[in-house]
Protein backbone atom coordinates (compact mmCIF):
# COMPACT_ATOMS: atom_id res chain seq x y z
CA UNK A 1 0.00 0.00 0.00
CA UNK A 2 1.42 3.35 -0.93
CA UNK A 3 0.12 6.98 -0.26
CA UNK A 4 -1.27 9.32 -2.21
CA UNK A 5 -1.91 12.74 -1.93
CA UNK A 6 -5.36 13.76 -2.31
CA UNK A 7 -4.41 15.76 -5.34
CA UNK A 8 -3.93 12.12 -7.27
CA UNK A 9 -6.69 11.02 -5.93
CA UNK A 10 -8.69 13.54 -7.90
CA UNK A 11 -6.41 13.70 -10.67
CA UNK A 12 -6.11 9.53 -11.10
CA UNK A 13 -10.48 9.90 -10.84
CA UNK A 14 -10.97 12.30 -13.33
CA UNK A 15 -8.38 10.31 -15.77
CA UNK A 16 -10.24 7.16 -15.38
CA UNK A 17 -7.24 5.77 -13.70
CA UNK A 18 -9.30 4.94 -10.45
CA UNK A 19 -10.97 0.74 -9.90
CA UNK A 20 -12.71 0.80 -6.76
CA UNK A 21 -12.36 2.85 -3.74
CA UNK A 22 -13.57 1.56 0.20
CA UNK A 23 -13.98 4.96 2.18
CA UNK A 24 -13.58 4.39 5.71
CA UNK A 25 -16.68 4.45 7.72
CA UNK A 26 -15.42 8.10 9.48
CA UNK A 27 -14.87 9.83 5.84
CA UNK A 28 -11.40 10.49 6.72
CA UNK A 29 -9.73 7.54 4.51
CA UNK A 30 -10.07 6.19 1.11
CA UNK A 31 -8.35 2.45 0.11
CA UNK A 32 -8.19 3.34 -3.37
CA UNK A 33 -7.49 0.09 -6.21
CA UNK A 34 -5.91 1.27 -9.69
CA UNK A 35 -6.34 0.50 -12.59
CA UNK A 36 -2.74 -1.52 -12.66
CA UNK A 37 -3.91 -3.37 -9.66
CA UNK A 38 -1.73 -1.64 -6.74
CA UNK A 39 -3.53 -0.43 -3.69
CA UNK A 40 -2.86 3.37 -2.01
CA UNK A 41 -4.36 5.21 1.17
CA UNK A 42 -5.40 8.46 1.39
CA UNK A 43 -6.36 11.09 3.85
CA UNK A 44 -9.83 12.71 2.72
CA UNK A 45 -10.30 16.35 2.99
CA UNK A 46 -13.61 16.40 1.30
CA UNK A 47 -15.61 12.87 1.23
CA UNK A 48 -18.99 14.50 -0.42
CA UNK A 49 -16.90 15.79 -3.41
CA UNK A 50 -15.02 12.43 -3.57
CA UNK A 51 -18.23 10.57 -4.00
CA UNK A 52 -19.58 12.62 -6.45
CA UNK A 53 -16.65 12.17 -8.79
CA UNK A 54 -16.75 8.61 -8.10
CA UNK A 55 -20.18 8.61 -9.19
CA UNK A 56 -19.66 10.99 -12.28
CA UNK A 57 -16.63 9.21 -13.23
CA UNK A 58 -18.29 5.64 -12.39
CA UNK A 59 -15.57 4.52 -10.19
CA UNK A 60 -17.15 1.50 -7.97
CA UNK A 61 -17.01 2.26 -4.33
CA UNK A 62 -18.11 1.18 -0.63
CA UNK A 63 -18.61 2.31 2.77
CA UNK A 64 -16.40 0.07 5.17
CA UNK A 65 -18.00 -1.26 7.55
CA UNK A 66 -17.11 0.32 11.07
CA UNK A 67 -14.75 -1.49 12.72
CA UNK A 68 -15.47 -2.60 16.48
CA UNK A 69 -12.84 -3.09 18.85
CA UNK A 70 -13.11 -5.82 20.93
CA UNK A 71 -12.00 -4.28 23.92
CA UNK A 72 -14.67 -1.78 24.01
CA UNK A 73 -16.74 -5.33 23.64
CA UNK A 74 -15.40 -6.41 26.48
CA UNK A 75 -15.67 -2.78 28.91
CA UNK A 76 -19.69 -2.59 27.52
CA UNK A 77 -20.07 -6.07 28.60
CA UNK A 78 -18.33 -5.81 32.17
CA UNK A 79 -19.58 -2.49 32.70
CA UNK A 80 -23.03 -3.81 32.25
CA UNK A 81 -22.80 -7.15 34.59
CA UNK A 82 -20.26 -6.04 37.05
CA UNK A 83 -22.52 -4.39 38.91
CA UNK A 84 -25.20 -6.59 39.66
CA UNK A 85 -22.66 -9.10 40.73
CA UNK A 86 -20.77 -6.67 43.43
CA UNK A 87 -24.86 -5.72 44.12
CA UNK A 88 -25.36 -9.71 44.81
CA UNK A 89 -22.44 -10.23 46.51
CA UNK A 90 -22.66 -7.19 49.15
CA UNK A 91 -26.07 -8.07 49.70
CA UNK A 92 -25.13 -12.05 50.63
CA UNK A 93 -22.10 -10.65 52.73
CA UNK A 94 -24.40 -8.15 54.72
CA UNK A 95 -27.10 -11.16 55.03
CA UNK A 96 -24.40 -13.66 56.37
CA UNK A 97 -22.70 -11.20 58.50
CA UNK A 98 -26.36 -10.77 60.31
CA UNK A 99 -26.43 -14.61 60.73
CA UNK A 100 -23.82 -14.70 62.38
CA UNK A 101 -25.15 -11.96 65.10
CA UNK A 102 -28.15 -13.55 65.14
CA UNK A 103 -26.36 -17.23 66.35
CA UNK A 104 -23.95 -15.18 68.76
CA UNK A 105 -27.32 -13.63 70.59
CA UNK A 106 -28.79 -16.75 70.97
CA UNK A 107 -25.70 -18.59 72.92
């Protein structure tokens, strides 16, 4: 994967030199495919003007899809039973401690 400038970008649409393009799912990257096969990256300064050239040029192109990171997986799904369990558990610590007062009184 090489760079190119945005310039090329446009310049490489325009001249029909331009397969397919995958625009990140932000608008602030483009994967852009050749017409010789050889992949390049770059930074977007302007996605709506991008896709309308695509479109006027018709240069196939796609939306990635957003990309989820499993560790934010993880931190929603923790975040979310964690504390019902601490909940549970300080509640069945409280109700055992009181038990055991209750058994001391009674000796």
């Amino acid at each position: 994967v090489s760079p190119w400038p945005y310039s090329t970008l446009i310049e490489q649409i325009d001249k029909g030199g331009v397969q397919s393009v995958t625009l990140s799912s932000d608008g602030k990257l483009a994967s852009v495919m050749d017409k010789k096969g050889q992949r390049h990256e770059t930074q977007l300064i302007d996605s709506v003007d991008i896709v309308e050239r695509l479109q006027r040029n018709k240069v196939v192109f796609e939306l990635a899809p957003e990309k989820r990171e499993s560790s934010t997986m993880v931190g929603n799904l923790l975040g979310s039973i964690l504390p019902p369990i601490v909940l549970i558990g300080g509640l069945l610590f409280l109700t055992s401690r009181g038990d055991d007062r209750t058994e001391s009184a009674n000796r």
